[in-house]
PDB file of N, CA and C in Angstrom:
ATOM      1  N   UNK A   1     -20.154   2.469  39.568  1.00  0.00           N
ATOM      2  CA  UNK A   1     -20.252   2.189  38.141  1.00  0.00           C
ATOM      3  C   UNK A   1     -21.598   1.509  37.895  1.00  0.00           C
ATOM      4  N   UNK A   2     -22.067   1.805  36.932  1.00  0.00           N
ATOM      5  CA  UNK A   2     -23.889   1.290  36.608  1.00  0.00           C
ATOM      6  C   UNK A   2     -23.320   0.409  35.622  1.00  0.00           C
ATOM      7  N   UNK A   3     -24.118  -0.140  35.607  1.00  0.00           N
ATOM      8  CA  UNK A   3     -24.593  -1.717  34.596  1.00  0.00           C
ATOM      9  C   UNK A   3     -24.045  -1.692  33.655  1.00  0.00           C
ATOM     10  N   UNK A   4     -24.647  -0.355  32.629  1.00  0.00           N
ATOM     11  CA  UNK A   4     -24.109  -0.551  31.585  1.00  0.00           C
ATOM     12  C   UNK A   4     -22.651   0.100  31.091  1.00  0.00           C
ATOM     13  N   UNK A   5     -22.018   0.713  31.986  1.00  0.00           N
ATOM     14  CA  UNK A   5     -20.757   1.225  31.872  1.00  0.00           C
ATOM     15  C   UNK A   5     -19.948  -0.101  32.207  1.00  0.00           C
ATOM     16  N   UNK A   6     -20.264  -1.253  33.183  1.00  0.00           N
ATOM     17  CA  UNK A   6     -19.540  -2.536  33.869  1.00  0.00           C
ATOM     18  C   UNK A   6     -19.591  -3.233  32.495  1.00  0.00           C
ATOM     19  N   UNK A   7     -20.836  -3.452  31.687  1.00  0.00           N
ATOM     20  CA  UNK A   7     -20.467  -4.320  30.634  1.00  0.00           C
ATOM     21  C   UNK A   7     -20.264  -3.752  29.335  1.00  0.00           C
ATOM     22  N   UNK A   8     -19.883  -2.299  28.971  1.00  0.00           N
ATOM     23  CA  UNK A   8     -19.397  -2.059  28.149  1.00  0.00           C
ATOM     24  C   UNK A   8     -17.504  -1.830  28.482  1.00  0.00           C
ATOM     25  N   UNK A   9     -17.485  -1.676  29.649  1.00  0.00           N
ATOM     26  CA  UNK A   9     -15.556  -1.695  30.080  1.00  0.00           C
ATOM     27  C   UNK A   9     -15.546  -3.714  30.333  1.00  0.00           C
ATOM     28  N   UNK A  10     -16.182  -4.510  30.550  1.00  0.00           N
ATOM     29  CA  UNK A  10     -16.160  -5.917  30.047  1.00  0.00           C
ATOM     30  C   UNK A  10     -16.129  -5.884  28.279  1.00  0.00           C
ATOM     31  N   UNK A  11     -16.835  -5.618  27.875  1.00  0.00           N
ATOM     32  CA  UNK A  11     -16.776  -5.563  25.934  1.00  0.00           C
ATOM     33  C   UNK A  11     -15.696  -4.868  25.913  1.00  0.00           C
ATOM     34  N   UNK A  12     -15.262  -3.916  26.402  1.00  0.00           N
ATOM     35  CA  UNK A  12     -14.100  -3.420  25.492  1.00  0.00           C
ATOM     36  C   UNK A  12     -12.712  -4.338  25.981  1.00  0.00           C
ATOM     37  N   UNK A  13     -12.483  -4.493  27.309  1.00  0.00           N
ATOM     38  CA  UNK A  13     -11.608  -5.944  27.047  1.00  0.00           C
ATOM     39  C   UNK A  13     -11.473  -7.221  26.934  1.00  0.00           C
ATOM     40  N   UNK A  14     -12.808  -7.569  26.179  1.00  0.00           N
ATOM     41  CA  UNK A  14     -12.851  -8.925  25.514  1.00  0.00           C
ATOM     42  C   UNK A  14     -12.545  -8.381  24.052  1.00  0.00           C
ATOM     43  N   UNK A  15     -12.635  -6.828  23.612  1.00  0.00           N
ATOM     44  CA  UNK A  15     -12.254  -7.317  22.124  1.00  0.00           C
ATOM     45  C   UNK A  15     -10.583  -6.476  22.083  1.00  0.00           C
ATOM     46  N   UNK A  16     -10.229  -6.260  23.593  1.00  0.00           N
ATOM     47  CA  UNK A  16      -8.642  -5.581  23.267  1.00  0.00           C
ATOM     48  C   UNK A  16      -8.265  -7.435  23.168  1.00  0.00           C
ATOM     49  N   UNK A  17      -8.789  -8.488  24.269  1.00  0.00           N
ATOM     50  CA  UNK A  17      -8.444  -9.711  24.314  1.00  0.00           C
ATOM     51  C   UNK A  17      -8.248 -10.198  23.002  1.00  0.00           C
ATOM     52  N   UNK A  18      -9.156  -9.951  21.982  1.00  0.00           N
ATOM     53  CA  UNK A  18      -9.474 -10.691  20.570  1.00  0.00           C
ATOM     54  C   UNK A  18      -8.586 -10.228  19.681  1.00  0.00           C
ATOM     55  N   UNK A  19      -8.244  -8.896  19.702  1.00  0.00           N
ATOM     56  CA  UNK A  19      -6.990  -8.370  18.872  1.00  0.00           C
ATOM     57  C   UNK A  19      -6.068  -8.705  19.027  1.00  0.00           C
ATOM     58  N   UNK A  20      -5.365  -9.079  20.514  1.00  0.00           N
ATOM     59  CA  UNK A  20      -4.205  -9.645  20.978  1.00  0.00           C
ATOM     60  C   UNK A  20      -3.916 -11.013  20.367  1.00  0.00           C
ATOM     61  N   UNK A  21      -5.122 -11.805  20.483  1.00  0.00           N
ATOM     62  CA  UNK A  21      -5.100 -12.697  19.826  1.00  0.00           C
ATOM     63  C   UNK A  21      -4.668 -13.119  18.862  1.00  0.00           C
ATOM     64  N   UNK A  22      -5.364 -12.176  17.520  1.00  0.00           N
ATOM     65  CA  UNK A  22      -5.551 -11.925  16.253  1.00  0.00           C
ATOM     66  C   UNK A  22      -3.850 -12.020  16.037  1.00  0.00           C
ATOM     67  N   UNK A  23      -3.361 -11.112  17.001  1.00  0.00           N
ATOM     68  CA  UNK A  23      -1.898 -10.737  16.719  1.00  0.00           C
ATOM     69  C   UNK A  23      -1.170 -11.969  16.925  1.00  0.00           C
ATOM     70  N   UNK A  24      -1.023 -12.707  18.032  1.00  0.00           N
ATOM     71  CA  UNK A  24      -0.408 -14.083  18.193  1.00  0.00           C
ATOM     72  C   UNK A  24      -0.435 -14.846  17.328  1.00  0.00           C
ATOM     73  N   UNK A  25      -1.784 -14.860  16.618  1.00  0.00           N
ATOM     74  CA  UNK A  25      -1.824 -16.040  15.420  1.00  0.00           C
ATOM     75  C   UNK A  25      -1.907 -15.719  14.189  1.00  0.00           C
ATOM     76  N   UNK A  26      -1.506 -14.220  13.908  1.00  0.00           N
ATOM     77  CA  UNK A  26      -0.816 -13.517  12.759  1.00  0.00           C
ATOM     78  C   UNK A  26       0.609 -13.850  12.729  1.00  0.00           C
ATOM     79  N   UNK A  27       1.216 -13.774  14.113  1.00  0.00           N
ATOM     80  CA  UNK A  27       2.788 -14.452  14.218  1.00  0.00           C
ATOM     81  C   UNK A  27       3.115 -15.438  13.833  1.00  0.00           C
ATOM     82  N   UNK A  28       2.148 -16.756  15.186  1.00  0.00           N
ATOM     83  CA  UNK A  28       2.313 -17.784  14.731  1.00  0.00           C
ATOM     84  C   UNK A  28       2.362 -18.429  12.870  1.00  0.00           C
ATOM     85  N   UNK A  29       1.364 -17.715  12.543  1.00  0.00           N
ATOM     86  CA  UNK A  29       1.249 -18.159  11.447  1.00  0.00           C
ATOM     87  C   UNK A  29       2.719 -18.236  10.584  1.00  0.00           C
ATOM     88  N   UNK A  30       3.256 -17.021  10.961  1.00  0.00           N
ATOM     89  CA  UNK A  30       4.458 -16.548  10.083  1.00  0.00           C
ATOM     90  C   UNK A  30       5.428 -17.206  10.738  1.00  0.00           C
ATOM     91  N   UNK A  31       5.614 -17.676  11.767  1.00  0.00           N
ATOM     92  CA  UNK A  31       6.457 -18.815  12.018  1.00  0.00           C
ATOM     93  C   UNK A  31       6.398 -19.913  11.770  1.00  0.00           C
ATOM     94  N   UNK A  32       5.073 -20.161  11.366  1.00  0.00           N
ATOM     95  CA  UNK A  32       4.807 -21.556  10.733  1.00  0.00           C
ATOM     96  C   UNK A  32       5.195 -21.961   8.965  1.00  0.00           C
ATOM     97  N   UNK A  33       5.114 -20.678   8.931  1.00  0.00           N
ATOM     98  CA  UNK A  33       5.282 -20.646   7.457  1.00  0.00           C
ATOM     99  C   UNK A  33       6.869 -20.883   7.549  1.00  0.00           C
ATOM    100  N   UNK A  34       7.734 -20.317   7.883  1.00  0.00           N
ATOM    101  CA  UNK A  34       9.122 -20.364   7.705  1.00  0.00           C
ATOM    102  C   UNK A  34       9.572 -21.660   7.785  1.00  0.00           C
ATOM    103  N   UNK A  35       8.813 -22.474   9.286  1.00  0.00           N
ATOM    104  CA  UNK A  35       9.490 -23.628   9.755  1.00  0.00           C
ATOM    105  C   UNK A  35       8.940 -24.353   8.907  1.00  0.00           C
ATOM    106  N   UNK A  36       8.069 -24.437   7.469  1.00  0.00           N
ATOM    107  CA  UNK A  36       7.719 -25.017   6.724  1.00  0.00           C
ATOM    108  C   UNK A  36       8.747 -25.240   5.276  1.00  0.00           C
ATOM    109  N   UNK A  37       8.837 -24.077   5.088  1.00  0.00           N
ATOM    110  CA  UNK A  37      10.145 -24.140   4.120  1.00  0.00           C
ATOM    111  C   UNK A  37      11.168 -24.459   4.222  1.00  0.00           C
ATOM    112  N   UNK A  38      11.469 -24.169   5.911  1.00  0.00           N
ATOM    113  CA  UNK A  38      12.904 -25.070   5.985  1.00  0.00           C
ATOM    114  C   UNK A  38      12.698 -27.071   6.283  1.00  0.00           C
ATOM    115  N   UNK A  39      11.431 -27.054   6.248  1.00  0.00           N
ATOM    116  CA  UNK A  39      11.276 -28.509   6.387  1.00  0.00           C
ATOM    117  C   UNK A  39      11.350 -29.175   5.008  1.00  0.00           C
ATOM    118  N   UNK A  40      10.825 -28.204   4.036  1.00  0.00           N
ATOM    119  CA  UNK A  40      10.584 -28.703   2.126  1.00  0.00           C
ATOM    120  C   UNK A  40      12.209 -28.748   2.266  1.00  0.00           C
ATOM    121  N   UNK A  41      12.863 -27.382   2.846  1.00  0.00           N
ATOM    122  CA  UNK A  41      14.002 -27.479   1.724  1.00  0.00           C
ATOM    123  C   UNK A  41      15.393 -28.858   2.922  1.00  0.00           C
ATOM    124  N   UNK A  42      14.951 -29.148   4.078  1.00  0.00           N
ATOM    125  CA  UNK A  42      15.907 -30.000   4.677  1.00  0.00           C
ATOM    126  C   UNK A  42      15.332 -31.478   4.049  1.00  0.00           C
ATOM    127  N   UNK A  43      13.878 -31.864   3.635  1.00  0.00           N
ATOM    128  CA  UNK A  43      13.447 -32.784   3.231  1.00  0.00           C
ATOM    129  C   UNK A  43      14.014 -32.982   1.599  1.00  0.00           C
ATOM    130  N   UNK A  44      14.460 -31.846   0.688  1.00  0.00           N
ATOM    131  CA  UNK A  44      15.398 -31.639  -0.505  1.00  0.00           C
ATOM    132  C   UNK A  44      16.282 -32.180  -0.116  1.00  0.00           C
ATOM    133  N   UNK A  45      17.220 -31.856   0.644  1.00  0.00           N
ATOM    134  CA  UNK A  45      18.752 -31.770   1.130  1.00  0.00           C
ATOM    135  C   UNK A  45      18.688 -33.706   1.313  1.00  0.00           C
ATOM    136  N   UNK A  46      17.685 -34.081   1.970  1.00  0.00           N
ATOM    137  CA  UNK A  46      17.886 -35.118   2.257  1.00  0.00           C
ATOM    138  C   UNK A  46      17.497 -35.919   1.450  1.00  0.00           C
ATOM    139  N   UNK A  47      16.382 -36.277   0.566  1.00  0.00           N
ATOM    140  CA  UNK A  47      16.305 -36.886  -0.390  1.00  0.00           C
ATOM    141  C   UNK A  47      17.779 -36.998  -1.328  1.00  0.00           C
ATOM    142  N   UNK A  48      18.219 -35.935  -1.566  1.00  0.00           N
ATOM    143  CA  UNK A  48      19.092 -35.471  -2.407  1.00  0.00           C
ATOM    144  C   UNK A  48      20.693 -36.335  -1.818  1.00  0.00           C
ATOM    145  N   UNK A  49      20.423 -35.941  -0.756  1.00  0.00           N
ATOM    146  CA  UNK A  49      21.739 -36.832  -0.093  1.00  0.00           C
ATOM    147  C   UNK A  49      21.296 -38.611  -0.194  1.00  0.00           C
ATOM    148  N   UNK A  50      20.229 -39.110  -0.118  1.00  0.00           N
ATOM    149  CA  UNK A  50      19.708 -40.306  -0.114  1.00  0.00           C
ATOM    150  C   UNK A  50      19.615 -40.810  -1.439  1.00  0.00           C
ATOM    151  N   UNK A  51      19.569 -40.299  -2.224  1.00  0.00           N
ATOM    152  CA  UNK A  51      19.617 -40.765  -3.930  1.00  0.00           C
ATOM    153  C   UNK A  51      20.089 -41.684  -4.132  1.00  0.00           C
ATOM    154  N   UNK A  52      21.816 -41.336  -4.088  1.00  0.00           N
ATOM    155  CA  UNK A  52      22.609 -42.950  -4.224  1.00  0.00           C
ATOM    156  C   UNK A  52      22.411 -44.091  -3.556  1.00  0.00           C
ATOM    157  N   UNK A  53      22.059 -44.117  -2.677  1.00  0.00           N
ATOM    158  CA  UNK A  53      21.655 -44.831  -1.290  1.00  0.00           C
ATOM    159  C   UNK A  53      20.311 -45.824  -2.030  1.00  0.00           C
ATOM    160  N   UNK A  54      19.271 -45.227  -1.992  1.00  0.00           N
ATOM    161  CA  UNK A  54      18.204 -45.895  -2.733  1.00  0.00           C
ATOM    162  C   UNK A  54      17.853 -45.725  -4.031  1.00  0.00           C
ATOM    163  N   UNK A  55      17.662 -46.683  -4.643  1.00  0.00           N
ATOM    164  CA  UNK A  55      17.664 -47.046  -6.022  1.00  0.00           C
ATOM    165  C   UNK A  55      16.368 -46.558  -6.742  1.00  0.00           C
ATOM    166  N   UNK A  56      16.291 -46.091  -7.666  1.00  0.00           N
ATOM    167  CA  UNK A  56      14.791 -45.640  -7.879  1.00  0.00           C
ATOM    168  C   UNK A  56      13.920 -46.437  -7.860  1.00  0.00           C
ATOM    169  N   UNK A  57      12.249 -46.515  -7.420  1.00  0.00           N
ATOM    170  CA  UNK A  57      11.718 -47.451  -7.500  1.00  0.00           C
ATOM    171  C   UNK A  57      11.291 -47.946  -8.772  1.00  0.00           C
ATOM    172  N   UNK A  58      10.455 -48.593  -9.356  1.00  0.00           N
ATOM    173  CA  UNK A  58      10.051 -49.297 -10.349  1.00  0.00           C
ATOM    174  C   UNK A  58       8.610 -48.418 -10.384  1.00  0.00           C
ATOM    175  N   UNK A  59       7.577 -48.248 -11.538  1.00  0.00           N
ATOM    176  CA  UNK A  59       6.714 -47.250 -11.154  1.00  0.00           C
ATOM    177  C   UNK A  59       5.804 -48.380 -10.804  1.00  0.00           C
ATOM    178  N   UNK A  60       4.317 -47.882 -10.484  1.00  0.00           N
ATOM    179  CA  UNK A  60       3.374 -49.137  -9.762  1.00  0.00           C
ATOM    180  C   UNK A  60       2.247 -49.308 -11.435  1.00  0.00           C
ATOM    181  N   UNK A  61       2.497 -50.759 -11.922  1.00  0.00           N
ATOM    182  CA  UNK A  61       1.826 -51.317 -12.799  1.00  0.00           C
ATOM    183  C   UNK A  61       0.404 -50.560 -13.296  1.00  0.00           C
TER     184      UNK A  61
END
């Protein structure tokens, strides 16, 4: 294999590497997003359950 066939089969799997990537943190993302809404809506649930519990505050002067 000559030179430039070694670093063009190197370039082509550094950018299959970069797509793979791309893809993981296209996921991640979308798992992040979910575990986000269920944090708004368990942080609802709980405020909501905490209401009676704490008294509203007074607003700040």
């Amino acid at each position: 294999m000559d030179r430039e066939s070694e670093i063009l089969s190197k370039l082509d799997q550094l950018i299959d590497m970069q797509h793979a990537t791309q893809g993981d943190i296209r996921e991640l993302k979308g798992q992040m997003s979910v575990m986000l809404m269920w944090l708004q809506s368990m942080d609802q649930r709980f405020s909501a359950l905490m209401a009676p519990v704490n008294p509203p505050r007074k607003p700040a002067a």
